[in-house]
N, C-alpha and C. Protein backbone atom coordinates (compact mmCIF):
# COMPACT_ATOMS: atom_id res chain seq x y z
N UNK A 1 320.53 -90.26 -32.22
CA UNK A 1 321.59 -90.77 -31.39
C UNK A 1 322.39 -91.79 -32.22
N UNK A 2 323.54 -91.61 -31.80
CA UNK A 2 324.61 -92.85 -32.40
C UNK A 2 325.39 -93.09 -31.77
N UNK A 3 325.48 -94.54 -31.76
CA UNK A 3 326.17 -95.40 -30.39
C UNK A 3 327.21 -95.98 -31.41
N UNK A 4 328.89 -95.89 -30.83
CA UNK A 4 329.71 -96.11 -31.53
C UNK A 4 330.60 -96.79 -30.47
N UNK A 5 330.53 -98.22 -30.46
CA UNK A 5 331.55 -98.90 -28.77
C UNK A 5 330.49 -97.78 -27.93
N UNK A 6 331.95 -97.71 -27.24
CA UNK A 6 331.37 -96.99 -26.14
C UNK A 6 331.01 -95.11 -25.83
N UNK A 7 330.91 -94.67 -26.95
CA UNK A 7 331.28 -93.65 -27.49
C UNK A 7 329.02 -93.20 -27.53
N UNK A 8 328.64 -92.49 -27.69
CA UNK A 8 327.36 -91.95 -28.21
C UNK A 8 327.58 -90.19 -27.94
N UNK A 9 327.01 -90.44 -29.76
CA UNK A 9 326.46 -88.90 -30.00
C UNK A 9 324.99 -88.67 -30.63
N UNK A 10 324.93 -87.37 -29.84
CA UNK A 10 323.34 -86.93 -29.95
C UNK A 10 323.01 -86.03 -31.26
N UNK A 11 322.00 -86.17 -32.03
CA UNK A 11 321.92 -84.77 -33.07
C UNK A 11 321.01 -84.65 -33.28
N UNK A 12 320.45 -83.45 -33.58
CA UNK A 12 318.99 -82.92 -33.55
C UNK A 12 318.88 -81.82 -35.06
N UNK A 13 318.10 -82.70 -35.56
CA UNK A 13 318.06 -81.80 -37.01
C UNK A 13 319.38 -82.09 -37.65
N UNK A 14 319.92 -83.27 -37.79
CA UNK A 14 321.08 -83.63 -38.74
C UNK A 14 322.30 -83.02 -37.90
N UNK A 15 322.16 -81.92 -37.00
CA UNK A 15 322.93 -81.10 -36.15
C UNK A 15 323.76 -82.51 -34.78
N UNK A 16 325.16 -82.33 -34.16
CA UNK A 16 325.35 -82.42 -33.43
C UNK A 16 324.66 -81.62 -32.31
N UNK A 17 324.63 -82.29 -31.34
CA UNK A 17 324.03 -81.18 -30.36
C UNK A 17 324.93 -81.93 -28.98
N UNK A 18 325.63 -83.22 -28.95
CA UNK A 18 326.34 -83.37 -27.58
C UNK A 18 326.42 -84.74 -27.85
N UNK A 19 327.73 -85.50 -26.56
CA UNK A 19 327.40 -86.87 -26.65
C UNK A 19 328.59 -87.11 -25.38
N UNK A 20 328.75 -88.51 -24.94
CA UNK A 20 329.59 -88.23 -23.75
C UNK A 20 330.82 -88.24 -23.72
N UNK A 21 332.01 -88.06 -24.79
CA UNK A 21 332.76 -87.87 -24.99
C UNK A 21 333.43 -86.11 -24.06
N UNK A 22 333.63 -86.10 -23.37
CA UNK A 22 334.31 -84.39 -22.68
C UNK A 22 334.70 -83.61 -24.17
N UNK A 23 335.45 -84.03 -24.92
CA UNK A 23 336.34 -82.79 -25.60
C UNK A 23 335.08 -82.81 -26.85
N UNK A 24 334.05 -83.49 -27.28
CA UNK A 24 333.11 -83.30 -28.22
C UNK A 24 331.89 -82.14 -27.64
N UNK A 25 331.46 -82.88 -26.06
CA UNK A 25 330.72 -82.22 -25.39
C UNK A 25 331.04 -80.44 -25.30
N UNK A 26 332.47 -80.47 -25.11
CA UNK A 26 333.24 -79.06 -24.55
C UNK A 26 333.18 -78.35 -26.16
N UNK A 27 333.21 -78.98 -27.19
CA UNK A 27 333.29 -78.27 -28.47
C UNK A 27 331.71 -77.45 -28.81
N UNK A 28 331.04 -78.60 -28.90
CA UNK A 28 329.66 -78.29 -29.05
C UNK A 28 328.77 -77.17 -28.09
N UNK A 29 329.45 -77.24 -26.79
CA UNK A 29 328.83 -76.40 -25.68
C UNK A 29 329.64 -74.96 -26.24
N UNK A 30 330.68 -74.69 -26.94
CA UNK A 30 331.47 -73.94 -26.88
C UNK A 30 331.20 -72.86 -28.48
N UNK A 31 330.50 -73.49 -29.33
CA UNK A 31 329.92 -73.57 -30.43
C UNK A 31 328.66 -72.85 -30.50
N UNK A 32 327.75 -73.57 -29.17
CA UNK A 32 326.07 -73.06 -29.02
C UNK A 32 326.60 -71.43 -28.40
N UNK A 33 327.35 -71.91 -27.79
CA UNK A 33 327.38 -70.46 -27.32
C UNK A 33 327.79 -68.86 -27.86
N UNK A 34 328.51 -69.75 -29.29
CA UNK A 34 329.15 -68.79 -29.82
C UNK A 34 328.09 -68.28 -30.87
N UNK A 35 327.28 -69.11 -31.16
CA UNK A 35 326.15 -68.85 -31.67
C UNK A 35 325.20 -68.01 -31.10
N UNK A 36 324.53 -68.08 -30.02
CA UNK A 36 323.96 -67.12 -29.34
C UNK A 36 324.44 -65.85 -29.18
N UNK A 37 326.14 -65.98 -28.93
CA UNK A 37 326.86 -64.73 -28.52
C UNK A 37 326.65 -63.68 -30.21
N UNK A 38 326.83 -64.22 -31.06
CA UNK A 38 326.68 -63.79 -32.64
C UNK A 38 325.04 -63.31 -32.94
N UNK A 39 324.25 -63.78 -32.70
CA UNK A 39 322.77 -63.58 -32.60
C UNK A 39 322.26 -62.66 -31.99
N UNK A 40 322.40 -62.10 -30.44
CA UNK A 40 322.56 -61.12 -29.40
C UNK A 40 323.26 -59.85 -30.01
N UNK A 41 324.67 -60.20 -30.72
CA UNK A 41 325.00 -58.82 -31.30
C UNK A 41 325.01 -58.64 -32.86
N UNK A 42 323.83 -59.12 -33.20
CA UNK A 42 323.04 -59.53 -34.41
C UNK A 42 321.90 -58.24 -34.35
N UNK A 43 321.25 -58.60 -33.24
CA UNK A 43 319.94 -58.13 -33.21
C UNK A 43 319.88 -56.65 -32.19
N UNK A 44 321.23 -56.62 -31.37
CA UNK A 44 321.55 -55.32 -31.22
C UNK A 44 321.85 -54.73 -32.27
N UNK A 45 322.87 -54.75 -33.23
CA UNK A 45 323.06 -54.15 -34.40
C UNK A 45 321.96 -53.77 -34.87
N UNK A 46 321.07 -54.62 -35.43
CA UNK A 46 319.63 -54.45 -36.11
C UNK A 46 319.00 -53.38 -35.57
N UNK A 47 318.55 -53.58 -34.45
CA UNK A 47 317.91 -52.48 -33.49
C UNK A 47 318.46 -50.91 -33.02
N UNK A 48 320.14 -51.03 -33.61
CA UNK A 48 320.91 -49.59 -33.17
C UNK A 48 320.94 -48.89 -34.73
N UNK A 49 320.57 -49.49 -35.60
CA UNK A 49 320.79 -49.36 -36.85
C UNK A 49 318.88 -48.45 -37.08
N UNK A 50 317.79 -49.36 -36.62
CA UNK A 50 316.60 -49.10 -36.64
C UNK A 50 316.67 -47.69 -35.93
N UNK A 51 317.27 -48.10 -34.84
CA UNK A 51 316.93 -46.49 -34.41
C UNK A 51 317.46 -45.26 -34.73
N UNK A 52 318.88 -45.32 -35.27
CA UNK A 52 319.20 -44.64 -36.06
C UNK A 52 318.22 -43.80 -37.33
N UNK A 53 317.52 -44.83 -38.08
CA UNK A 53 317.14 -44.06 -39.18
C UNK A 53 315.47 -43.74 -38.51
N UNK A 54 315.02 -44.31 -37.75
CA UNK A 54 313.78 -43.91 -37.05
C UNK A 54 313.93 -42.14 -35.99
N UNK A 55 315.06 -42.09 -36.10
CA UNK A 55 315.35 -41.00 -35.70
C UNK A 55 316.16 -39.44 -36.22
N UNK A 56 316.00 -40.29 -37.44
CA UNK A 56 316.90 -39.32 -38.78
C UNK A 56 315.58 -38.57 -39.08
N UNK A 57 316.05 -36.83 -39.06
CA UNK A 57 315.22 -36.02 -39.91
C UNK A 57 314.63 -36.12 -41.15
N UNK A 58 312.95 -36.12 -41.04
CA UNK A 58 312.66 -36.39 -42.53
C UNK A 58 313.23 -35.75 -43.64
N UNK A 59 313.61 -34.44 -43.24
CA UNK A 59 314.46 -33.30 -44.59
C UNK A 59 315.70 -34.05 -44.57
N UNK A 60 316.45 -34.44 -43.83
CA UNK A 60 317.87 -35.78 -44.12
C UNK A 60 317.20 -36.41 -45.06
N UNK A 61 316.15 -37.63 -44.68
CA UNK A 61 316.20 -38.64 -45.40
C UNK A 61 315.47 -37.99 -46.75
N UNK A 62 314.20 -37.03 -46.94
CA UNK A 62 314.18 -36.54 -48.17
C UNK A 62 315.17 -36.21 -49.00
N UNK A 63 316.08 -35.33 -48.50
CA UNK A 63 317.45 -34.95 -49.05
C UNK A 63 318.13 -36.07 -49.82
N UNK A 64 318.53 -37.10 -49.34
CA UNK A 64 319.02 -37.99 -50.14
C UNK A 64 318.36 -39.51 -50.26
N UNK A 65 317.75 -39.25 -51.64
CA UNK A 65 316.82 -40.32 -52.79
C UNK A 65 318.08 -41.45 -52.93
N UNK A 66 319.09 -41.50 -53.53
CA UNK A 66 319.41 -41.87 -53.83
C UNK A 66 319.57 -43.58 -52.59
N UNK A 67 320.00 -42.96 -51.20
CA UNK A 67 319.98 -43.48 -50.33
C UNK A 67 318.89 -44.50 -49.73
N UNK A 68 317.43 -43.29 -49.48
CA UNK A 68 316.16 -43.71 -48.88
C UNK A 68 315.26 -43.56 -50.16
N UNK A 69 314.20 -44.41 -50.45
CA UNK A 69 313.25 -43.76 -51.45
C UNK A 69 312.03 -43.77 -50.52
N UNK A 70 311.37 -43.40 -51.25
CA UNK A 70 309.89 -42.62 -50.51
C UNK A 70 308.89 -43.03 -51.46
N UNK A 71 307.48 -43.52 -50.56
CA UNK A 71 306.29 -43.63 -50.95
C UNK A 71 305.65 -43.19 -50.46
N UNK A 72 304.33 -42.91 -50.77
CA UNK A 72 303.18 -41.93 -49.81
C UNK A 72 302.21 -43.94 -49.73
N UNK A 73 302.21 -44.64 -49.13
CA UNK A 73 300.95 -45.56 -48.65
C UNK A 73 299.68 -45.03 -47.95
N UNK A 74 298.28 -44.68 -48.29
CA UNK A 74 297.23 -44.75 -48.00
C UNK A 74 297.93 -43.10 -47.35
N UNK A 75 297.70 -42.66 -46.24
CA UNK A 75 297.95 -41.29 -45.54
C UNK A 75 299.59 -41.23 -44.96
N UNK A 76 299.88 -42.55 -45.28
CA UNK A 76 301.79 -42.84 -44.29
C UNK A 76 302.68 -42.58 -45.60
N UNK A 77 303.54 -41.35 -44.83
CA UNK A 77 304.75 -41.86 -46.38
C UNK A 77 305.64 -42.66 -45.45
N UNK A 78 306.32 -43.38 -46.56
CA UNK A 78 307.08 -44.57 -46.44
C UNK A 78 308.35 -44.51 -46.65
N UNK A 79 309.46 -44.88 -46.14
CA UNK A 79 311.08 -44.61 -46.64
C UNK A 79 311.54 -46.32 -46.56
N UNK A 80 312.22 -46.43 -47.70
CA UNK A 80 312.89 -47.75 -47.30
C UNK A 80 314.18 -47.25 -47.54
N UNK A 81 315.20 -48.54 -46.55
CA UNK A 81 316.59 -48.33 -46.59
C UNK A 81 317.25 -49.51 -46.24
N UNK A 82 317.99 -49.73 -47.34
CA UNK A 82 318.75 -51.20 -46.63
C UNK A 82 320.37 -51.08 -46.59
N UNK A 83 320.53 -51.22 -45.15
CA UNK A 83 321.94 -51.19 -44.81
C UNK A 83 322.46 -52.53 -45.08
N UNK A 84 323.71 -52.15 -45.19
CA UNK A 84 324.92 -53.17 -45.80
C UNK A 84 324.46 -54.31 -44.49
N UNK A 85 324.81 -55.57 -44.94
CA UNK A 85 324.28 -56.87 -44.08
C UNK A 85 323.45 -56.51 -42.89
N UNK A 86 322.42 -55.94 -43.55
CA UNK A 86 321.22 -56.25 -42.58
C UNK A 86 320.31 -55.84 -43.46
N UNK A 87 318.75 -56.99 -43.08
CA UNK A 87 317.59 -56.93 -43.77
C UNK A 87 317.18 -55.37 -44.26
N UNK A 88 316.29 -55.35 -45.10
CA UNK A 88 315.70 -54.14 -45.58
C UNK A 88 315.11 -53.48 -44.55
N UNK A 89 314.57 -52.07 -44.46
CA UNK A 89 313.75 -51.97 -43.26
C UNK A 89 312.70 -50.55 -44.00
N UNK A 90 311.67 -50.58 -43.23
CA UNK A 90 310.86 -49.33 -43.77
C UNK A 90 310.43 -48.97 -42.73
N UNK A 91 310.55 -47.74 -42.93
CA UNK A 91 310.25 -46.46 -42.02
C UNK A 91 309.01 -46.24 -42.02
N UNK A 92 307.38 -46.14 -41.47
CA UNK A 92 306.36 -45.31 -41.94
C UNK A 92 306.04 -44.45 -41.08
N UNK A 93 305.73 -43.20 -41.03
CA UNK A 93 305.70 -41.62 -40.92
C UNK A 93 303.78 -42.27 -40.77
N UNK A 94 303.60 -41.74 -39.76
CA UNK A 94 302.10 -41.78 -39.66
C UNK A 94 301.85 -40.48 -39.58
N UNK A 95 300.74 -39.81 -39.79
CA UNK A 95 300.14 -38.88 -39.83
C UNK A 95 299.66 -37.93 -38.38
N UNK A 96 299.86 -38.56 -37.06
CA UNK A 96 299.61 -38.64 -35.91
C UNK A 96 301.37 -38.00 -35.41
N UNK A 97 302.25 -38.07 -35.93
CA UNK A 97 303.71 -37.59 -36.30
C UNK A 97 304.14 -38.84 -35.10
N UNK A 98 303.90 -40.06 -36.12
CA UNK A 98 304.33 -41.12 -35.13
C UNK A 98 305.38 -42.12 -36.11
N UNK A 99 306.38 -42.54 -35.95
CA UNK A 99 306.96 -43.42 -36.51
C UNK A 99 307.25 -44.43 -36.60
N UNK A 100 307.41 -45.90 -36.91
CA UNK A 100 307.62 -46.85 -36.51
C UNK A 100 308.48 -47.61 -38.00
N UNK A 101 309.49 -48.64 -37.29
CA UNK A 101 310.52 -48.74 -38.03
C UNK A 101 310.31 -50.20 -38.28
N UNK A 102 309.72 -50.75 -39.36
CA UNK A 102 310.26 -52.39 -39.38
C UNK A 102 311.14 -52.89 -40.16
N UNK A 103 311.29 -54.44 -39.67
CA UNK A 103 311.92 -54.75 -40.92
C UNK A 103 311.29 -55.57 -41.90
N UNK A 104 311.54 -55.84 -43.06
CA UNK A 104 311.24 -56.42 -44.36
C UNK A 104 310.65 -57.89 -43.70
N UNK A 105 309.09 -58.22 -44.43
CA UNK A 105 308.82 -59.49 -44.63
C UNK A 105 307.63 -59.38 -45.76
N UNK A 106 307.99 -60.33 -46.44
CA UNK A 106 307.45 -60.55 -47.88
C UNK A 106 305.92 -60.84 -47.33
N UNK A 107 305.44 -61.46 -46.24
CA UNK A 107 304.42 -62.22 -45.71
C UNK A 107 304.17 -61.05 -44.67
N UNK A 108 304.54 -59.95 -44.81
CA UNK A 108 303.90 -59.21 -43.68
C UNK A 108 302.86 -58.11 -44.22
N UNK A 109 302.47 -57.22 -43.36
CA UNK A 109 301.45 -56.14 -43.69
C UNK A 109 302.06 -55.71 -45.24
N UNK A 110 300.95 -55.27 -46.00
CA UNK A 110 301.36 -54.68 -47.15
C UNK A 110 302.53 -56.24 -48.48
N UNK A 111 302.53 -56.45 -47.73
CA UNK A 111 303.56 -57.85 -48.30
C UNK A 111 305.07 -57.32 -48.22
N UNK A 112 305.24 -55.86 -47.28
CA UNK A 112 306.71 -56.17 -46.26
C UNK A 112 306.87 -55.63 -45.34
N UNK A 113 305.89 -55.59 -44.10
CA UNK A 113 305.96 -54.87 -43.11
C UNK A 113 306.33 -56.28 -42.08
N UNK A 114 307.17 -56.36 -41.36
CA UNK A 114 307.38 -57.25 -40.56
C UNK A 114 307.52 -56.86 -38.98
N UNK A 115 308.23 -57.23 -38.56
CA UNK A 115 308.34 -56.97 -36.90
C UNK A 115 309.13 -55.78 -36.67
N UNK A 116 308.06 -55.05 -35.67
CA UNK A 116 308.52 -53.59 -35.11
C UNK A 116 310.28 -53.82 -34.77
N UNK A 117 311.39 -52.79 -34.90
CA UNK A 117 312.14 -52.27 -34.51
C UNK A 117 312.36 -51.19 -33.73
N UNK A 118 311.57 -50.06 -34.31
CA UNK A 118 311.35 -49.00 -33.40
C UNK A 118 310.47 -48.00 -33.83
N UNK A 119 310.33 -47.62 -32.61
CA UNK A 119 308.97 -46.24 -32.33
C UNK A 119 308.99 -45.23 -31.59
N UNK A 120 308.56 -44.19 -32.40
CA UNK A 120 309.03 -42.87 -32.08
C UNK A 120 308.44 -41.84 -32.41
N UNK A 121 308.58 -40.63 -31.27
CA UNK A 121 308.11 -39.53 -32.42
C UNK A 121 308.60 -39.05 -33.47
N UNK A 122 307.96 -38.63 -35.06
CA UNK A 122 308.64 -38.19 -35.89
C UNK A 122 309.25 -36.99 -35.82
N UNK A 123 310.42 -36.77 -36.47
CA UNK A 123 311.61 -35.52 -36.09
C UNK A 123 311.64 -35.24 -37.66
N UNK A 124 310.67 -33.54 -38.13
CA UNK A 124 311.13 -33.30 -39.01
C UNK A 124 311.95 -32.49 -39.83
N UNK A 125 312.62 -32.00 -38.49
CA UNK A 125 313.88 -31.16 -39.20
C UNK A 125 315.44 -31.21 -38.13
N UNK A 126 316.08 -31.17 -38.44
CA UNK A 126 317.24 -31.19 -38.08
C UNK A 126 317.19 -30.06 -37.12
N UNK A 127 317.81 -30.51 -35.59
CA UNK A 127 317.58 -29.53 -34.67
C UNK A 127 318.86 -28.29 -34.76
N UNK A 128 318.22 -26.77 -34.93
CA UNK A 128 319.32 -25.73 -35.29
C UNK A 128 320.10 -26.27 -33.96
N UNK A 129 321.37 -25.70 -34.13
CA UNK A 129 322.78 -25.89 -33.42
C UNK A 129 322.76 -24.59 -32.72
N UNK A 130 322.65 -24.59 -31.47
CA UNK A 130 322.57 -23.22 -30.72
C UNK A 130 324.34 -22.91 -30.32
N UNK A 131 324.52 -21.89 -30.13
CA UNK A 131 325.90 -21.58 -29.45
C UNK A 131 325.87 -20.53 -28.98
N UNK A 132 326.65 -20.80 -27.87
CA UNK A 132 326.62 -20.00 -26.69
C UNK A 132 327.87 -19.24 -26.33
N UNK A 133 327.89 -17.92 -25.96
CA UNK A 133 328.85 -17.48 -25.81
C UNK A 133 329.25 -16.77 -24.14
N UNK A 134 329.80 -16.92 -23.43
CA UNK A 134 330.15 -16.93 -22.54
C UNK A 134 331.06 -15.39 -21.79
């Protein structure tokens, strides 16, 4: 806290966080929020992005190396892929034809399995395109 006359502002972690001033208060309230609002479609992105490749045909993602690379871990093969501004993420293919999508942590399983994104059954071929004629 800092008391200035009659003026006080609050900060938490070196951070403003409010004080009783209206047009400081109205900035800061206006700020947190925009922050949250950025975070929310942060972690939607993340998660529409996860499911995306958790749901990409393994013959897709075999098909292009250049893109995904592939490991076989213990019985799971493994795909990593890192999209443009967003964390790394790896795919592992369980053997059970189960998938699950995380993202990158240096401190996680294996030293980068981090928190689930998504889970699914594995899809390993691109579904034929039926057409119908009438």
């Amino acid at each position: 806290m800092l008391t200035y006359d009659d003026f006080i502002l609050y900060f938490e972690n070196d951070k403003l966080i409010g004080g009783n001033l209206p047009a400081i208060q109205k900035k800061v309230d206006k700020k947190i929020a925009k922050e949250k609002e950025d975070k929310k479609n942060y972690e939607s992105k993340l998660k529409g992005y996860a499911q995306a490749f958790g749901r990409k045909p393994v013959d897709t993602i075999q098909s292009m190396p250049s893109v995904y690379s592939a490991d076989r871990v213990e019985d799971n093969m493994v795909y990593k892929w890192h999209p443009e501004g967003l964390p790394l993420m790896f795919r592992v293919d369980a053997p059970n034809n189960f998938t699950t999508v995380y993202e990158y942590d240096k401190n996680g399983k294996y030293g980068l399995l981090g928190r689930v994104l998504y889970q699914g059954r594995t899809i390993y071929q691109k579904p034929a395109t039926q057409v119908v004629y009438q």
